[in-house]
Protein backbone atom coordinates (compact mmCIF):
# COMPACT_ATOMS: atom_id res chain seq x y z
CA UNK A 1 7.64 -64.51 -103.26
CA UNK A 2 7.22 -61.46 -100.70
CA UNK A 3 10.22 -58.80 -101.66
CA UNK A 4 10.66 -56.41 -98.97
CA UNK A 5 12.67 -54.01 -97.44
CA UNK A 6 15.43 -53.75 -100.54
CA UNK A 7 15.89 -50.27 -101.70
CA UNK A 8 16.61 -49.25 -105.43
CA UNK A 9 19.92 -50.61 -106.12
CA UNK A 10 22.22 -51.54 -108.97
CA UNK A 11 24.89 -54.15 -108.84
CA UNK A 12 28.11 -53.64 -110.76
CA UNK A 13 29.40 -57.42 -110.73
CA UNK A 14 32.58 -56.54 -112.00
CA UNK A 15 32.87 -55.26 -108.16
CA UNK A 16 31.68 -58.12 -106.23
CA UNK A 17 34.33 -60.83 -104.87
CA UNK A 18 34.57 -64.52 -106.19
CA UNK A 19 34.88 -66.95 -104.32
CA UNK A 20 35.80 -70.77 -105.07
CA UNK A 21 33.69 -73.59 -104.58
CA UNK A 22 34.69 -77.19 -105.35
CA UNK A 23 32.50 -79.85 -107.27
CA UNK A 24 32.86 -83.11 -108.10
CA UNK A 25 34.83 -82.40 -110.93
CA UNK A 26 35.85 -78.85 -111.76
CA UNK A 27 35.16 -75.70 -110.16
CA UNK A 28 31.85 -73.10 -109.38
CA UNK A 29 32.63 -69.29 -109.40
CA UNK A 30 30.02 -67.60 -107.50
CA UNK A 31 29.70 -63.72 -106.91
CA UNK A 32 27.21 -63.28 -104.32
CA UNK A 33 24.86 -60.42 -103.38
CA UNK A 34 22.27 -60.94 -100.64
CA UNK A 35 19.01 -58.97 -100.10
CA UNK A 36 17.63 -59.78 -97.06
CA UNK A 37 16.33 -63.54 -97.04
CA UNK A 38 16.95 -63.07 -101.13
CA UNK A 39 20.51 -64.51 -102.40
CA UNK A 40 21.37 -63.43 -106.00
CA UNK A 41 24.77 -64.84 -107.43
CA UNK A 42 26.19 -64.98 -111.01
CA UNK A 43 28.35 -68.19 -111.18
CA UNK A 44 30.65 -69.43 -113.89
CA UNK A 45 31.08 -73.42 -113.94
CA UNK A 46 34.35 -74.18 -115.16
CA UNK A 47 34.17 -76.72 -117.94
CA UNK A 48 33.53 -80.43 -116.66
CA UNK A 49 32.68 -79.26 -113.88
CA UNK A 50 29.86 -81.61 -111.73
CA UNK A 51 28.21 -80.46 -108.24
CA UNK A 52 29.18 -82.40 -105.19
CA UNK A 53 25.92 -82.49 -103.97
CA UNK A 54 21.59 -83.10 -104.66
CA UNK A 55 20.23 -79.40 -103.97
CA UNK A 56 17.09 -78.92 -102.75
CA UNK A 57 17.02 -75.41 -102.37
CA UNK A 58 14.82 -73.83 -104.36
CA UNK A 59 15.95 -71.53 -107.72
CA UNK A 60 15.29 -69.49 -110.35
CA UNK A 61 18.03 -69.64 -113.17
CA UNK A 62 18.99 -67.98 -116.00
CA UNK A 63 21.85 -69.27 -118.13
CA UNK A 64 23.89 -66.50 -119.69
CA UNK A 65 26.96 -68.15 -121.66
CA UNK A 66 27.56 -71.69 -122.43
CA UNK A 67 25.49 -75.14 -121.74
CA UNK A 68 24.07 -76.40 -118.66
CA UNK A 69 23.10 -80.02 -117.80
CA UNK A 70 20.37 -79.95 -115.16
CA UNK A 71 19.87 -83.33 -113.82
CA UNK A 72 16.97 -84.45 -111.32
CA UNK A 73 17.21 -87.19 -108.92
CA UNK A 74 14.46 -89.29 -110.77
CA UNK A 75 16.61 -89.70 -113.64
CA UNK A 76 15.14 -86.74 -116.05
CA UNK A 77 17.33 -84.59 -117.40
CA UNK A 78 17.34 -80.78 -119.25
CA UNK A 79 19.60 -78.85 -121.25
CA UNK A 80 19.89 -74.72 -121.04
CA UNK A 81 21.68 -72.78 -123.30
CA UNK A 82 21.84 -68.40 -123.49
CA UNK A 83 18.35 -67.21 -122.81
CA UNK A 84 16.74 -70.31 -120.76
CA UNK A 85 15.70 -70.67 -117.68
CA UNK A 86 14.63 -72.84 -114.93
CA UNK A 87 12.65 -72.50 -111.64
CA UNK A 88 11.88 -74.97 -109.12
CA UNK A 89 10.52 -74.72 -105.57
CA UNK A 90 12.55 -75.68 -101.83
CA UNK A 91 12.27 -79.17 -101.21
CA UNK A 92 10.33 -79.61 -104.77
CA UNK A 93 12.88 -82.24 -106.80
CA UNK A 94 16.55 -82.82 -105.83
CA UNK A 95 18.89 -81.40 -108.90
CA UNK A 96 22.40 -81.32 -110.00
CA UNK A 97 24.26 -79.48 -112.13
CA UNK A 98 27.12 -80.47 -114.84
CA UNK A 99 28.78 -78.75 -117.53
CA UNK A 100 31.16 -80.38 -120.16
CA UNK A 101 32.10 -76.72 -121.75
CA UNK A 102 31.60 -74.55 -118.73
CA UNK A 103 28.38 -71.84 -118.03
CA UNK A 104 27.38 -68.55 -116.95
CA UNK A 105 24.34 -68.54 -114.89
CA UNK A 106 22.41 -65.91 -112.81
CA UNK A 107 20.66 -67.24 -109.68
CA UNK A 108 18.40 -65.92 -107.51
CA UNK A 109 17.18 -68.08 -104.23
């Protein structure tokens, strides 16, 4: 990844708008900041919640607060909790995401 063009900054999230977005089941909370070609969003699943949708965009995620199901289209499946992560490339393996508890997560993609 190329970072350009961003000057020092801090974000105070607690400041940023959150807007609604619909899964399956339940509901994603994202706050969204965006750098350029860089998007950087902290989301809260609610519990239950399940995406809509295979992403292929790529990621790199942190989960902050609860349990996160990742689930790739081949069947394989991972579980993060507070302090793990996951990255994965554009177009690399179609995932989904599903909470039975509800998650915070920090994104960047």
């Amino acid at each position: 990844m190329h970072i350009s063009d961003i000057p020092f900054g801090i974000t105070d999230w607690s400041g940023v708008e959150r807007t609604e977005h619909p899964g399956e089941t339940g509901m994603a909370y994202w706050q969204t900041r965006q750098f350029g070609a860089i998007r950087v969003r902290m989301v809260d699943y609610s519990p239950g919640y399940l995406a809509d949708h295979w992403c292929s965009k790529g990621h790199i995620l942190l989960c902050l607060e609860g349990e996160l199901e990742s689930e790739l289209a081949d069947g394989r499946k991972f579980i993060l909790t507070p302090g793990i992560s996951y990255q994965v490339a554009d177009h690399a393996e179609a995932h989904r995401s599903y909470t039975r508890g509800g998650a915070k997560l920090f994104i960047v993609d």
